[in-house]
N, C-alpha and C. Protein backbone atom coordinates (compact mmCIF):
# COMPACT_ATOMS: atom_id res chain seq x y z
N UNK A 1 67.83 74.42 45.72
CA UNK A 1 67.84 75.70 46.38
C UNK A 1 68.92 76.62 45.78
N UNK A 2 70.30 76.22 45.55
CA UNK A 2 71.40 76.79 45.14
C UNK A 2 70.29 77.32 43.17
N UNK A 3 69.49 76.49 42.50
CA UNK A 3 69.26 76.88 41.38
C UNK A 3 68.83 78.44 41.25
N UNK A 4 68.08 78.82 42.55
CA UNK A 4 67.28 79.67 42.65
C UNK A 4 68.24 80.93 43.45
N UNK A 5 68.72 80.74 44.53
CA UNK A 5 69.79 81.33 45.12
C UNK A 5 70.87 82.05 44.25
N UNK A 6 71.59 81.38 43.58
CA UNK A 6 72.59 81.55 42.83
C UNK A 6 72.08 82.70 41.30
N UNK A 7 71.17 82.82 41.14
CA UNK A 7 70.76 83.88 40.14
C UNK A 7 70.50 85.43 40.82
N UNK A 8 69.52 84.57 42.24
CA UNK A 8 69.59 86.29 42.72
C UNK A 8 70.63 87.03 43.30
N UNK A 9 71.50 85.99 43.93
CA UNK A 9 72.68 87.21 43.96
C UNK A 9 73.34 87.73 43.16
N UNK A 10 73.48 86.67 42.06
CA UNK A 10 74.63 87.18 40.81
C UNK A 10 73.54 88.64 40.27
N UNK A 11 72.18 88.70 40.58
CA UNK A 11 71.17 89.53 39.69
C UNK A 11 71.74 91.26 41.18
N UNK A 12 72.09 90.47 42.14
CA UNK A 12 71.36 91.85 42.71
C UNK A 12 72.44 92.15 42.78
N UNK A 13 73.95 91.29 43.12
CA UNK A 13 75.51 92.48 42.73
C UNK A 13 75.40 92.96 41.42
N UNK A 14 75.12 92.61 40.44
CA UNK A 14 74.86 93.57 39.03
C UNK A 14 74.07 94.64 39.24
N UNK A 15 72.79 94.41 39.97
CA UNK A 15 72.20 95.42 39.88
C UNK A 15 73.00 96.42 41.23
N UNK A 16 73.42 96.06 42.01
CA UNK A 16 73.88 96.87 43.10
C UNK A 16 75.54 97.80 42.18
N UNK A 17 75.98 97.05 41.64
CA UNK A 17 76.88 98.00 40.73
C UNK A 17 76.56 98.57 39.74
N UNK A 18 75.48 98.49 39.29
CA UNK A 18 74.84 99.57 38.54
C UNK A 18 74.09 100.55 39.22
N UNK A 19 73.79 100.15 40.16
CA UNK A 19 73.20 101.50 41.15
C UNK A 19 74.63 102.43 41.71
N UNK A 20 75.21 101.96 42.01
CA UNK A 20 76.27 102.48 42.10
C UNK A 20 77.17 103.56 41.43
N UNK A 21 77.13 102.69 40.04
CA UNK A 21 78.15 103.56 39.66
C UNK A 21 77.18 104.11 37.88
N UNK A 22 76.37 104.01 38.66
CA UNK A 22 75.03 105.08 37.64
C UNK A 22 75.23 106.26 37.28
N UNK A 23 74.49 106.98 36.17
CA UNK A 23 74.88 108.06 36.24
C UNK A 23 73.76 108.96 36.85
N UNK A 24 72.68 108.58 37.47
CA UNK A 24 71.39 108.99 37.84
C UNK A 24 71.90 109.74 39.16
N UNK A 25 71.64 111.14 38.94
CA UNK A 25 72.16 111.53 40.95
C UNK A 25 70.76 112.37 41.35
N UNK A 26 70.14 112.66 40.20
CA UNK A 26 68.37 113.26 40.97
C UNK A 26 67.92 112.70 41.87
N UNK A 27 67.87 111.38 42.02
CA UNK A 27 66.88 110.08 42.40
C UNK A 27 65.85 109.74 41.44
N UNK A 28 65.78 110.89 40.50
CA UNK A 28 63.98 109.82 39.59
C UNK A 28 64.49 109.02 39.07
N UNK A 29 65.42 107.73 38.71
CA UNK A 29 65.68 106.87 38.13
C UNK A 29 65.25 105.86 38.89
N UNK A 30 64.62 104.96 38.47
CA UNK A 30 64.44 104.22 40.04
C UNK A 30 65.45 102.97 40.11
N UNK A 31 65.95 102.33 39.00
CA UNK A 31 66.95 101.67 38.80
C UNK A 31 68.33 102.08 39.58
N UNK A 32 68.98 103.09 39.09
CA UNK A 32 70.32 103.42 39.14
C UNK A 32 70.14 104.78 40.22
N UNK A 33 69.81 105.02 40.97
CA UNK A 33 69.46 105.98 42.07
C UNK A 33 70.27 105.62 43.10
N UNK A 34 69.59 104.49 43.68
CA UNK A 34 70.80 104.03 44.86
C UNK A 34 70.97 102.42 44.64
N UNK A 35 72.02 102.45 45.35
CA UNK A 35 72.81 100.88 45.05
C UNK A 35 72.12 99.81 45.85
N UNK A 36 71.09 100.22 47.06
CA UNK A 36 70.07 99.08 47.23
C UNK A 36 68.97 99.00 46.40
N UNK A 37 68.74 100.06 45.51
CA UNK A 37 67.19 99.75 44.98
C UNK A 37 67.80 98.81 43.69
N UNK A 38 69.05 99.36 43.34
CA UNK A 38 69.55 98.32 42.24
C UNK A 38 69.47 96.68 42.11
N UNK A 39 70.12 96.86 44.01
CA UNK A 39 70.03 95.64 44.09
C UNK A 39 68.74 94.88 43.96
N UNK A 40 67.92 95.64 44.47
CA UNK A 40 66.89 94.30 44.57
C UNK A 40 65.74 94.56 43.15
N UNK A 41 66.05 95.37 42.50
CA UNK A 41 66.17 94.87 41.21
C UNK A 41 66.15 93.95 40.20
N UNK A 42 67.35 94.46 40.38
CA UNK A 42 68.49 93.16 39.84
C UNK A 42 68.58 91.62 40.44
N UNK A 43 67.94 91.58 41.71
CA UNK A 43 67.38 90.06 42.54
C UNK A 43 66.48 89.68 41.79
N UNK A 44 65.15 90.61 41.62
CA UNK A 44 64.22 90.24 41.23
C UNK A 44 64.24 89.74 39.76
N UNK A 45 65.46 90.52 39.29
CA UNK A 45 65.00 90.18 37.57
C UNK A 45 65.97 88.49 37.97
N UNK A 46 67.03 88.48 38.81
CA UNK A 46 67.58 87.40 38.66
C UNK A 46 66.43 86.31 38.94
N UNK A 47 65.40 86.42 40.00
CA UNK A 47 64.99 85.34 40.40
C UNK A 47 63.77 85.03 39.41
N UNK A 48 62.97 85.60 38.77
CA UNK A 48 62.43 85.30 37.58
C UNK A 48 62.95 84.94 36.34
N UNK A 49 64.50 85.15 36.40
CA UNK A 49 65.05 83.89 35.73
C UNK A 49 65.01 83.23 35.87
N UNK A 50 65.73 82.60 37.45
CA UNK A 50 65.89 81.22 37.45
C UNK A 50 63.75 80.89 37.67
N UNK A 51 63.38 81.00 38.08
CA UNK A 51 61.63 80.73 37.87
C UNK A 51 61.39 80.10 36.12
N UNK A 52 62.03 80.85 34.98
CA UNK A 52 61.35 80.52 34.22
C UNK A 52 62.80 79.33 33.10
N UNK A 53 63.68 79.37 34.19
CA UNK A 53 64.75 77.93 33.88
C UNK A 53 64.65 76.94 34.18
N UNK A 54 64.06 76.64 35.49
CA UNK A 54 63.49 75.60 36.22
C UNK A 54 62.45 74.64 35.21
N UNK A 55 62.82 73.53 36.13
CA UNK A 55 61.99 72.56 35.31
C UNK A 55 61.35 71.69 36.07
């Protein structure tokens, strides 16, 4: 559980500090707009990591 766990958070504080401190302030970015869309993002790309580390 921790294999799978442990990527998406490390994925969605990256992505939540890149939403953050983005330089996107329109909103059309959909990445770096706001610091929750970052986050879950950045979850998602984490957790299709660990998906394709797994064995």
């Amino acid at each position: 559980m921790t294999r799978i766990l442990l990527p998406i958070a490390i994925g969605a504080a990256l992505g939540s500090l890149m939403g953050y401190f983005g330089q996107c302030s329109s909103g059309s970015c959909p990445l770096t707009s706001t610091w929750w869309r970052g986050a879950l993002y950045g979850g998602f790309i984490g957790l299709m990591f660990a998906m394709s580390a797994r064995h």
